[in-house]
Protein backbone atom coordinates (compact mmCIF):
# COMPACT_ATOMS: atom_id res chain seq x y z
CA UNK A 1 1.06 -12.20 14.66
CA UNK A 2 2.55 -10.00 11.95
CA UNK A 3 2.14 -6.03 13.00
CA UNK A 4 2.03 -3.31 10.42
CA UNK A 5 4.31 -0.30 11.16
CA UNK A 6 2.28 2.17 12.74
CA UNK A 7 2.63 4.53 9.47
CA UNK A 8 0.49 1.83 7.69
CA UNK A 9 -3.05 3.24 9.79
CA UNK A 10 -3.40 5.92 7.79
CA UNK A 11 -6.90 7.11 7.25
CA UNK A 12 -8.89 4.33 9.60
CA UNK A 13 -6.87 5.28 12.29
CA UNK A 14 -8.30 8.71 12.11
CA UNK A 15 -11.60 7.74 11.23
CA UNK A 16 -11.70 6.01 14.41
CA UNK A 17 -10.98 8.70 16.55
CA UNK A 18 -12.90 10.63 14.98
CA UNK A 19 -15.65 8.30 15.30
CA UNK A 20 -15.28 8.19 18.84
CA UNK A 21 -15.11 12.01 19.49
CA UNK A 22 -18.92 11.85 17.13
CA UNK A 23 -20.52 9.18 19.42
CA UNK A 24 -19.90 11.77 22.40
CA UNK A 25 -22.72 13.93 21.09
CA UNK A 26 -25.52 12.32 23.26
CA UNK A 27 -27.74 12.19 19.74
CA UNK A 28 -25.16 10.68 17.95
CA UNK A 29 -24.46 8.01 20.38
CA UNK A 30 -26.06 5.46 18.28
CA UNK A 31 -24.01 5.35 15.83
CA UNK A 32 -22.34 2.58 15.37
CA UNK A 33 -20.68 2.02 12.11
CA UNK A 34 -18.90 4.60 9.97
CA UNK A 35 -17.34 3.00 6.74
CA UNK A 36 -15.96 3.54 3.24
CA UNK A 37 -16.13 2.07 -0.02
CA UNK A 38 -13.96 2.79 -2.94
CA UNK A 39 -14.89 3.22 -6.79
CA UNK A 40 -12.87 1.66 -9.29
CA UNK A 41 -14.02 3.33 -12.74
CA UNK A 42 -11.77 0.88 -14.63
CA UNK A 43 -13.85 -2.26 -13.32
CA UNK A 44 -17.17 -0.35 -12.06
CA UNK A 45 -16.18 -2.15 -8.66
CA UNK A 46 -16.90 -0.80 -5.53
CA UNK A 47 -14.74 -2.11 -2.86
CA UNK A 48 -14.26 -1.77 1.04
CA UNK A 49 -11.66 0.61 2.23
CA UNK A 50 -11.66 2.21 5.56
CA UNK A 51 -14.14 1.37 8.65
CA UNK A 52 -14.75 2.28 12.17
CA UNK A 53 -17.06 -0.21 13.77
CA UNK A 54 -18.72 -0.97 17.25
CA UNK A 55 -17.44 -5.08 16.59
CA UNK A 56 -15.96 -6.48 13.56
CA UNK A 57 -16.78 -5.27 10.10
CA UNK A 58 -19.45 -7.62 8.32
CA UNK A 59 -18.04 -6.57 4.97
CA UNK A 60 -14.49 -5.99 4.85
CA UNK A 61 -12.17 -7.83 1.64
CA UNK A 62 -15.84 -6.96 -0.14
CA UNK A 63 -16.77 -5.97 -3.22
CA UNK A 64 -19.25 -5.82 -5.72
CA UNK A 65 -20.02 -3.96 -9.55
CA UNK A 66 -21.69 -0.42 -8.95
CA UNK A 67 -24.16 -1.84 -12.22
CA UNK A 68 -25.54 -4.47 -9.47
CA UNK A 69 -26.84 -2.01 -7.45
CA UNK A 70 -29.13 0.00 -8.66
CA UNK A 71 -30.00 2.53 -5.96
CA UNK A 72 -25.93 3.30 -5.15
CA UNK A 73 -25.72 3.63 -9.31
CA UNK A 74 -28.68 6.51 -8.61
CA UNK A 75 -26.24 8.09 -5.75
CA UNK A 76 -23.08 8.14 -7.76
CA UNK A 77 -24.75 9.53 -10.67
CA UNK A 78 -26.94 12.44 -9.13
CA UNK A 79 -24.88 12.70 -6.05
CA UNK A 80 -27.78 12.44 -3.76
CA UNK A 81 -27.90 10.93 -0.50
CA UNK A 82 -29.80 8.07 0.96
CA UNK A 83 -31.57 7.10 4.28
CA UNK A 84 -32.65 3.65 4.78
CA UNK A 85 -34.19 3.48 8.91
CA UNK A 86 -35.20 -0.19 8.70
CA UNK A 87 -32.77 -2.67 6.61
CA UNK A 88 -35.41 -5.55 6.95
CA UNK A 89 -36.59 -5.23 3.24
CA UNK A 90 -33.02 -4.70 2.00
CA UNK A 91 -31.55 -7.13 3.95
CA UNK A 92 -33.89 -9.37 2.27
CA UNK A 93 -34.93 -8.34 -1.12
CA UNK A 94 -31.61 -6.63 -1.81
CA UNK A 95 -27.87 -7.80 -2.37
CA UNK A 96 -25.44 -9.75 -0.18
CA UNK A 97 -24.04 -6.38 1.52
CA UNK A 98 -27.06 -5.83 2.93
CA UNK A 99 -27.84 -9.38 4.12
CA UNK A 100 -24.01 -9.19 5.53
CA UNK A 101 -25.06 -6.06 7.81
CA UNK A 102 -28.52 -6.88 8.74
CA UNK A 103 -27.07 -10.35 9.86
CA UNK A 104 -24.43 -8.27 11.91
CA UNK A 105 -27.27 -6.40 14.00
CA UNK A 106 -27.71 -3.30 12.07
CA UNK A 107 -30.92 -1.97 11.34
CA UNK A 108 -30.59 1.05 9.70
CA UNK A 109 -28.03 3.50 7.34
CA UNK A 110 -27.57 6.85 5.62
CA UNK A 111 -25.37 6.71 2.64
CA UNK A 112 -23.47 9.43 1.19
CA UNK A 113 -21.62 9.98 -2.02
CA UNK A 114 -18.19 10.74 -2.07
CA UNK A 115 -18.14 13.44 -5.19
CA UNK A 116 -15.58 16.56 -6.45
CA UNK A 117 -15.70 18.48 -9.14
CA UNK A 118 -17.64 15.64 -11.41
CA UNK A 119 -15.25 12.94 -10.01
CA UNK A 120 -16.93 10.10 -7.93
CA UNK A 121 -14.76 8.76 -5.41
CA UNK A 122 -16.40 6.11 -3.72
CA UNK A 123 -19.29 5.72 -0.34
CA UNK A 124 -19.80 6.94 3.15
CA UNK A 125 -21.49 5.17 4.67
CA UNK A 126 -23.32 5.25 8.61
CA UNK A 127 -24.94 2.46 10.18
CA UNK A 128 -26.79 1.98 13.46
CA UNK A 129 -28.53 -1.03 15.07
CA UNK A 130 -31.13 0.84 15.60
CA UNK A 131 -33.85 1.07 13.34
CA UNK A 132 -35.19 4.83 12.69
CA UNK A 133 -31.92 5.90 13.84
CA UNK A 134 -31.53 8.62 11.17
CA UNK A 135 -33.89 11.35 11.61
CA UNK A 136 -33.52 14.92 10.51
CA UNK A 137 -31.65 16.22 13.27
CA UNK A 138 -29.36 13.45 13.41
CA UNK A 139 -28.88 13.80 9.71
CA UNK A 140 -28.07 17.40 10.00
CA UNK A 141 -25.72 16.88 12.70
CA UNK A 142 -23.81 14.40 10.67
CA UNK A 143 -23.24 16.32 7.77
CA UNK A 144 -20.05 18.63 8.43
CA UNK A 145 -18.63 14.75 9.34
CA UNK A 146 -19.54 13.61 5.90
CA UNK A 147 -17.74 16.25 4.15
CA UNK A 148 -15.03 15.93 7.02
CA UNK A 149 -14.29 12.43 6.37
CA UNK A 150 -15.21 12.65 2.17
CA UNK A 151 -12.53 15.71 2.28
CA UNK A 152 -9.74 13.39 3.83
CA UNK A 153 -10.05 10.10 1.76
CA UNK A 154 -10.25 12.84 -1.57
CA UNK A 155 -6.99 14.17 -0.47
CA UNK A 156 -4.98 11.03 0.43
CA UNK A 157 -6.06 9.29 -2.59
CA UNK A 158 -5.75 12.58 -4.76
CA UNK A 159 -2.04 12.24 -3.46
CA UNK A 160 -1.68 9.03 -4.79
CA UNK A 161 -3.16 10.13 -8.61
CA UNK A 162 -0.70 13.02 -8.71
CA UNK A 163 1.97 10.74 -7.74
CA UNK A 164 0.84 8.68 -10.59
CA UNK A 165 0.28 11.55 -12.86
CA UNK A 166 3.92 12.51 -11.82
CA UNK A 167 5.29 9.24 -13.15
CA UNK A 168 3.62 8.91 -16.03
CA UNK A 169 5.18 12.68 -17.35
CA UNK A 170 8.76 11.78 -16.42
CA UNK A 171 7.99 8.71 -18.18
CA UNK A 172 6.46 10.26 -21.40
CA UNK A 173 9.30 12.87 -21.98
CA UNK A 174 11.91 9.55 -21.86
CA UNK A 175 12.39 7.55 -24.29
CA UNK A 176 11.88 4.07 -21.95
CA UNK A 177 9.51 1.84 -24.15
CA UNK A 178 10.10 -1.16 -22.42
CA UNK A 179 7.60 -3.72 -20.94
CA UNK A 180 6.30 -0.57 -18.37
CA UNK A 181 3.43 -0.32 -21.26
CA UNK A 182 0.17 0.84 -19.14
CA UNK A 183 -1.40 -2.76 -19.35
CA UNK A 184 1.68 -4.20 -17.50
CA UNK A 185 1.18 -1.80 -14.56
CA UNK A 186 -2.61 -2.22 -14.53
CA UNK A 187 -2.62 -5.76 -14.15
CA UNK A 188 0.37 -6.08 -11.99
CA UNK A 189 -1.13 -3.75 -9.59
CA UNK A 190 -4.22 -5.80 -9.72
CA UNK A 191 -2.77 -9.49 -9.30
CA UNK A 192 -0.75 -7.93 -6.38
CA UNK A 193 -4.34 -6.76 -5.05
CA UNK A 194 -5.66 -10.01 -5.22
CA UNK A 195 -2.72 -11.13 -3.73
CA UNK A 196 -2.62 -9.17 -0.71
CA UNK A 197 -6.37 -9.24 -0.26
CA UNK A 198 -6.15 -13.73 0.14
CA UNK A 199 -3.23 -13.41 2.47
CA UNK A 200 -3.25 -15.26 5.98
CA UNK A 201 -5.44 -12.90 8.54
CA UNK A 202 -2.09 -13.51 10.62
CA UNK A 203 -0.23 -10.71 8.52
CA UNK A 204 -2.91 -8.07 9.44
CA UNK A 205 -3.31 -6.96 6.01
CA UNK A 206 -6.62 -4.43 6.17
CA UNK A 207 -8.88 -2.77 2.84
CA UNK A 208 -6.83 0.52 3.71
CA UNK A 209 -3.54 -1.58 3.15
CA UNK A 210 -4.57 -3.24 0.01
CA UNK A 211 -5.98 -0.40 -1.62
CA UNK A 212 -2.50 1.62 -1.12
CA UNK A 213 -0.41 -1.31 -1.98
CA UNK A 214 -2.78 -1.58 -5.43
CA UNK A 215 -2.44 2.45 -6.01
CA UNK A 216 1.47 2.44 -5.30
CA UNK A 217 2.33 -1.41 -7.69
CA UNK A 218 2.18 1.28 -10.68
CA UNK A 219 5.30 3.11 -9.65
CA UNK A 220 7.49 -0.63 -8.42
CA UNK A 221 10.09 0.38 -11.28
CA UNK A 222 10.20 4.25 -12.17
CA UNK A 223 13.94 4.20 -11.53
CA UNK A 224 14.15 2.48 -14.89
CA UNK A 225 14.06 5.98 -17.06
CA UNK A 226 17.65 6.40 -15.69
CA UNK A 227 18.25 3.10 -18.14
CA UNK A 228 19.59 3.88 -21.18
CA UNK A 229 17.23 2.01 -24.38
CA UNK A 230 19.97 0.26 -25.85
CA UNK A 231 20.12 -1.94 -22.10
CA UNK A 232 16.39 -1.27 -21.27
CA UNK A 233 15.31 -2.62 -25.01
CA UNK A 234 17.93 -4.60 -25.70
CA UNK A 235 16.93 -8.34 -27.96
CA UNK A 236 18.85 -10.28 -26.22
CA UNK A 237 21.01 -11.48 -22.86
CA UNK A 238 22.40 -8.74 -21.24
CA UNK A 239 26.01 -8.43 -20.13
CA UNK A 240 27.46 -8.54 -16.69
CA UNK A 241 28.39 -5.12 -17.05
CA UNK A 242 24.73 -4.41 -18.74
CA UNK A 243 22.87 -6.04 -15.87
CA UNK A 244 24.53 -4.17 -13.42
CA UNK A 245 23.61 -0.79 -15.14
CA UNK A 246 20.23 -2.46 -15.34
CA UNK A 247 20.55 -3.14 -11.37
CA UNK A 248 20.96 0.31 -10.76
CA UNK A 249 17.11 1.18 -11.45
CA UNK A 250 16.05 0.08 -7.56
CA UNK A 251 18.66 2.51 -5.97
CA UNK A 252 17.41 5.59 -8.92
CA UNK A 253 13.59 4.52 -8.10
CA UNK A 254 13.93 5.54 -4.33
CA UNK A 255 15.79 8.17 -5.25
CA UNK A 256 12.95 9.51 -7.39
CA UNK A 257 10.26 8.66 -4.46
CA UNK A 258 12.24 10.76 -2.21
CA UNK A 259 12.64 13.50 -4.19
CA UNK A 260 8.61 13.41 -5.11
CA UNK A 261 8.02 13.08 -1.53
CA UNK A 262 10.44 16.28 -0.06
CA UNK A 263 9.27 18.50 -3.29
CA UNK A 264 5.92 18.04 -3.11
CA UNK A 265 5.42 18.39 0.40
CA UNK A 266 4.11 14.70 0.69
CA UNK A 267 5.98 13.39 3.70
CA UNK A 268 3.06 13.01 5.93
CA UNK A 269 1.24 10.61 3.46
CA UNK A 270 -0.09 6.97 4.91
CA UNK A 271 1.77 4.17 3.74
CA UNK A 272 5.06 6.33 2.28
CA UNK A 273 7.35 3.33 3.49
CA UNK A 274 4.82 0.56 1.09
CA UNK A 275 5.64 2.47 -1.47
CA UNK A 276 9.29 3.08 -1.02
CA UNK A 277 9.26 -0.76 0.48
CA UNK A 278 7.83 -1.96 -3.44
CA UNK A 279 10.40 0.16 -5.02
CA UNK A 280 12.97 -0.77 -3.25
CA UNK A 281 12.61 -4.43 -2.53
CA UNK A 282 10.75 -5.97 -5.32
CA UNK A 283 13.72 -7.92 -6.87
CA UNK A 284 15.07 -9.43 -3.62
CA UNK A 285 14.61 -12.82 -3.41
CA UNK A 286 14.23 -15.28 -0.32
CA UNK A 287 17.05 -17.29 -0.47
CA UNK A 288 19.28 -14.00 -0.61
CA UNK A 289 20.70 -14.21 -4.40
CA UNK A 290 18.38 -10.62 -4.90
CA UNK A 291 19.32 -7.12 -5.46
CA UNK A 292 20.08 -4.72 -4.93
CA UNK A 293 20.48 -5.49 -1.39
CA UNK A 294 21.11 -9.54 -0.80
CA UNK A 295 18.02 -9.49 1.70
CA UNK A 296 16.79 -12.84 3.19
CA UNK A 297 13.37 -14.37 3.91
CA UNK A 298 11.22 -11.95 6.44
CA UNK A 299 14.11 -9.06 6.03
CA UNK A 300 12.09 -8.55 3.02
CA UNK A 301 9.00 -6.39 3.39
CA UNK A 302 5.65 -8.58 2.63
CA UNK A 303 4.42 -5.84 0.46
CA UNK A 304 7.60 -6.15 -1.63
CA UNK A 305 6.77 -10.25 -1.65
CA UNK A 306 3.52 -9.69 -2.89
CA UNK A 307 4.98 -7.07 -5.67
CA UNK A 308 7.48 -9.64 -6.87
CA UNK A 309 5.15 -12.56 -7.37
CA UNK A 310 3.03 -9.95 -9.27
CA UNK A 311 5.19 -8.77 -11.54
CA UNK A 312 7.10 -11.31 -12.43
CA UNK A 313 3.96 -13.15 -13.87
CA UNK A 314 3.11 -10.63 -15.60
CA UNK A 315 6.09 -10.24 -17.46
CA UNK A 316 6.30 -14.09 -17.85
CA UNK A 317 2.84 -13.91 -19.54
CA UNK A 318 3.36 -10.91 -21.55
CA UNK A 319 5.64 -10.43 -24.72
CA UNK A 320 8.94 -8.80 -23.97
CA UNK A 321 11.48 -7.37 -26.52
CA UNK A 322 13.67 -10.26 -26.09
CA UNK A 323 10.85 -13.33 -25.70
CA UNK A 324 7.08 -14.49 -26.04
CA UNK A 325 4.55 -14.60 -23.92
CA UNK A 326 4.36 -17.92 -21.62
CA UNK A 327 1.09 -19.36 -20.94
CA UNK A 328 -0.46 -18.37 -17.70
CA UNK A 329 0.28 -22.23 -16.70
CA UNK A 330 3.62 -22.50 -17.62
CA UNK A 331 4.43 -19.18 -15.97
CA UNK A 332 2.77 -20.42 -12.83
CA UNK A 333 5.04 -24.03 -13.14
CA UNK A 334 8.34 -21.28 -12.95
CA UNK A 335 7.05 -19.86 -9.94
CA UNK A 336 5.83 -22.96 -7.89
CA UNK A 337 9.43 -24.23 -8.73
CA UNK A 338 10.84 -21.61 -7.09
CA UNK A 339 8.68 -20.86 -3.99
CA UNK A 340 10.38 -20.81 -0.90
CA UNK A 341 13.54 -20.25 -2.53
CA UNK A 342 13.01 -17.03 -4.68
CA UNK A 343 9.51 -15.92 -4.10
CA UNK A 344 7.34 -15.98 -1.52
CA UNK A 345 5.36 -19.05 -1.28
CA UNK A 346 1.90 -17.94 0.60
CA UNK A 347 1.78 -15.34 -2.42
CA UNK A 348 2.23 -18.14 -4.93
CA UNK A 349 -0.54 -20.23 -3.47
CA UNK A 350 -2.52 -17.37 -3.65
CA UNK A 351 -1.97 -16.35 -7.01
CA UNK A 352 -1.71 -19.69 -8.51
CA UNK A 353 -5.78 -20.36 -6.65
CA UNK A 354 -6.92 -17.73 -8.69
CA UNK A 355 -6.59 -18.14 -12.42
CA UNK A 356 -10.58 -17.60 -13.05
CA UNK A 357 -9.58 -14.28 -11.64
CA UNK A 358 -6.26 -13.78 -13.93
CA UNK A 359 -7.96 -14.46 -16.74
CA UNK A 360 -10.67 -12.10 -16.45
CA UNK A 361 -7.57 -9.22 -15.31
CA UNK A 362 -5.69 -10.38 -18.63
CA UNK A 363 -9.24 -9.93 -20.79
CA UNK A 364 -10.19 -6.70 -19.30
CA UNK A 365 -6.66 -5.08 -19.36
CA UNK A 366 -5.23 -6.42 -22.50
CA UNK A 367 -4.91 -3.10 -23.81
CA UNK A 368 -2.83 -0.21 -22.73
CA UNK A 369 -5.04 1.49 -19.99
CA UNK A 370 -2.48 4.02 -17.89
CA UNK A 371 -0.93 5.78 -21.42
């Protein structure tokens, strides 16, 4: 079985101890879920993240439009929280998440907003199979954990946004105009999400994982403002000499990671080595004819896999300086051809399962969204 680096636990890791350390309290004993769910404001989605759970999660890969929900819409908007001691009637009358953890044994759930300074973050969410589990007291007791566990997902994800933030300024005070446009990144970090999110269970790949991996696909080539325009823009073929100035992006990316990371104090941040992993590996290939690096088959990080497959559709299906845009089809015929050889094949398969999906990414993000 594949095993993530122990740098890739991040936040559950930490939930789960301190999840443990809660159910110490004798009146807390009873708790037996603790779990997050992310907002996406770009797609109203609310998707699973972190969990700590007594058993396996009934809900994790899940996700579901904020608009379906009418009581969590109420939450996000007024910031108030919710206690729900017997699921029956929402496991029921309600949606499928519901049904998913009623049909898991638990019976009853207190629901908390994650909100800063008018920015809505996501859910926290307690469970317990038993119903009338969340009386006063226990309600009280729980709330320095709430804000506890709301404070740490707002920073590490608030760590991610500046990072992003970061990018985009070096980016707007160069003069690179090249396919980097902001609908490029948005829907190459979101085909490499639904990437990652398919693959086999064998490769471990949890919510925490995918939602990093989506967050750091944005910054895959930021070494490319070292590239001067008349390369990065450039009609037509490069030369030898012109590719391998073009190359020479991978090695300036890290270099600009790294210096992000030591400057800004960020060193301690989940998942650093995904992101320096994407940056650095995303134009390796399988069969070893890559760069910068000549890497071969599982030398190269899956995360970089996925990253590859993702971005190279993209920017076979989008309209370049020096070409059209393929069809989604024909794009997918170039990849399938070389599976196995160049790209990953489990992240082709993937990707090429999912064109109802593609197509809505390509309708919802056909305009520039990160600029």
């Amino acid at each position: 079985m594949y095993q993530l680096p122990a740098v890739h636990r991040g936040i559950a890791e930490r939930l789960i101890c301190l999840h443990d350390e809660i159910k110490g309290e004798n009146t807390l004993a009873s708790l037996s879920r603790i779990a997050v769910a992310l907002y996406d404001d770009t797609s109203d989605m609310v998707k699973t993240f972190i969990h700590s759970s007594d058993g396996e999660s009934p809900v994790d890969g899940a996700s579901m439009p904020l608009a379906q929900s009418h009581s969590l819409k109420q939450l996000a908007k007024t910031g108030a929280r919710r206690i729900i001691n017997d699921l029956t009637p929402a496991a029921t009358d309600g949606g499928s998440f519901s049904r998913r953890l009623y049909d898991a044994g638990y019976r009853s759930s207190y629901t908390v907003p994650i909100v800063n300074k008018g920015t809505f973050y996501g859910f926290l969410f307690f469970n317990s199979f038993e119903i009338g589990f969340f009386q006063p007291p226990v309600v009280q007791r729980l709330r320095p954990y709430a804000e506890l566990i709301s404070l740490a997902v707002m920073r590490e994800l608030d760590t991610v946004r500046m990072m992003q933030a970061a990018v985009k300024v070096i980016r707007s005070v160069s003069s690179a105009r090249d396919e980097e446009t902001g609908s490029h990144l948005a829907r190459m970090a979101r085909y490499a999400r639904l990437i990652a999110a398919k693959m086999p269970d064998h490769y471990g790949l949890t919510d925490e994982y995918v939602e990093f991996l989506f967050q750091f696909c944005p910054l895959h080539d930021v070494g490319k403002v070292a590239v001067p325009d008349a390369i990065l823009l450039k009609p037509g073929k490069l030369t030898e000499d012109e590719f391998t100035l073009m190359k020479g992006h991978v090695v300036k990316g890290v270099e600009i990671i790294d210096l992000m990371m030591r400057d800004f104090g960020l060193k301690s941040m989940p998942y650093l080595d995904v992101l320096r992993n994407i940056v650095a590996y995303h134009h390796e290939a399988l069969d070893g004819s890559g760069y910068p690096y000549g890497l071969r088959e599982s030398q190269i990080p899956i995360e970089a896999r996925i990253a590859a497959v993702a971005d190279v559709f993209d920017a076979l299906t989008s309209v370049r300086p020096y070409k059209n845009a393929w069809t989604n089809e024909e794009a997918m015929q170039l990849l399938q051809k070389n599976a196995g050889t160049k790209f990953d094949p489990e992240c082709v398969d993937i990707l090429a399962g999912s064109l109802d999906e593609i197509k809505v990414i390509q309708a919802r993000f056909a305009e520039t969204v990160f600029d």
